[in-house]
Protein backbone atom coordinates (compact mmCIF):
# COMPACT_ATOMS: atom_id res chain seq x y z
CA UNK A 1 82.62 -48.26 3.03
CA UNK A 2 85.13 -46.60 5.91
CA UNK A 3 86.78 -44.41 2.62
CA UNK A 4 83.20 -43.12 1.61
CA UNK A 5 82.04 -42.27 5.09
CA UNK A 6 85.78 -40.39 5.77
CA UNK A 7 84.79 -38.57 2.19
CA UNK A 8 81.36 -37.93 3.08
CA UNK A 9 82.30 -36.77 7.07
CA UNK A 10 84.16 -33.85 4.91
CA UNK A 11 81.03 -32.72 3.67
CA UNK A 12 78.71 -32.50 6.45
CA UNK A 13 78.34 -30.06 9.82
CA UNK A 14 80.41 -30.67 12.75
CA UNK A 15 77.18 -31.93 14.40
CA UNK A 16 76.84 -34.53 11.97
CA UNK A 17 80.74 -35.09 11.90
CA UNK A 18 80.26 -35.61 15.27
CA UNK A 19 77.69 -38.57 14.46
CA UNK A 20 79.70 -39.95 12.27
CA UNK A 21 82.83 -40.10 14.70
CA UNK A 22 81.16 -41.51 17.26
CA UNK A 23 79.88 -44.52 14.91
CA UNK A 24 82.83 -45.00 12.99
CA UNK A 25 84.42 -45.56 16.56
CA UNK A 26 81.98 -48.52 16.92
CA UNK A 27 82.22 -49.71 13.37
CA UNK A 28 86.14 -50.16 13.83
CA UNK A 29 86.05 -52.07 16.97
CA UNK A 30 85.37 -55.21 13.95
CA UNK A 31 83.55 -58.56 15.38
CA UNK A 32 84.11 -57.55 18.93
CA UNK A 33 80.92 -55.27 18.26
CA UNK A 34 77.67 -56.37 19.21
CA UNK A 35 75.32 -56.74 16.24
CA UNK A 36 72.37 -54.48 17.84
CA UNK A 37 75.19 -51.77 18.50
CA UNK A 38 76.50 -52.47 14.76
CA UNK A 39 73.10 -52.09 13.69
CA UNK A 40 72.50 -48.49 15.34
CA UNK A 41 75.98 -47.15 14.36
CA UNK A 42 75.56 -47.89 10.60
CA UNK A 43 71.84 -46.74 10.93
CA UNK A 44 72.91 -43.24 12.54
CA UNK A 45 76.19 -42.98 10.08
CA UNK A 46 72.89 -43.77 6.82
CA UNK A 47 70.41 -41.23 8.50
CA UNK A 48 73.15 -38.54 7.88
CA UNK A 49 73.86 -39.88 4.58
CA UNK A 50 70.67 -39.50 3.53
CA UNK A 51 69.70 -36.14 4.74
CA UNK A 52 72.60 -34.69 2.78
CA UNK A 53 71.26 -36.30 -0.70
CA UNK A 54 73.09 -37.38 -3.74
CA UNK A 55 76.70 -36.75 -1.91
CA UNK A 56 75.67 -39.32 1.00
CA UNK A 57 74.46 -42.06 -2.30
CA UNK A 58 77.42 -44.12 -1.76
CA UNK A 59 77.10 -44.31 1.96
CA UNK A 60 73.55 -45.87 2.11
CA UNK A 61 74.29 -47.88 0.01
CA UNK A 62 77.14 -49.81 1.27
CA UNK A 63 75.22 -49.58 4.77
CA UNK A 64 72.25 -51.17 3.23
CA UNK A 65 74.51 -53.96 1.94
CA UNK A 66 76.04 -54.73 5.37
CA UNK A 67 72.83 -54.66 7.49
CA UNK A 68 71.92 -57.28 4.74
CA UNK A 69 74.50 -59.33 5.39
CA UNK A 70 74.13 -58.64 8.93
CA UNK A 71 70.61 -59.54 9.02
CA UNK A 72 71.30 -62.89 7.10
């Protein structure tokens, strides 16, 4: 998931690079990360995803699987 957000971070504004860096920062920190906090990075990290289309795909999807898992 990390190597398709770094790929996707290449293809987005510095805005939204911006986003991304700031989650991926909390995604990193590994089970010392709150779930909530977890939760909101991945979300923020998928809401760029998305808005870009087919190039974010990959990134949604491997969010959607780990909020899944996540959520239990």
């Amino acid at each position: 998931m990390i190597q398709a957000i770094q790929v996707l971070r290449g293809q987005v504004s510095a805005e939204d690079r911006r986003v991304i860096d700031d989650s991926l920062g909390t995604i990193s920190a590994g089970r010392d990360v709150d779930p909530g906090t977890l939760r909101l990075a991945l979300s923020a990290i998928g809401g760029v995803a998305t808005v870009v289309g087919e190039v974010g795909a990959p990134v949604v999807a491997a969010i959607q699987r780990v909020l899944a898992l996540i959520a239990g």
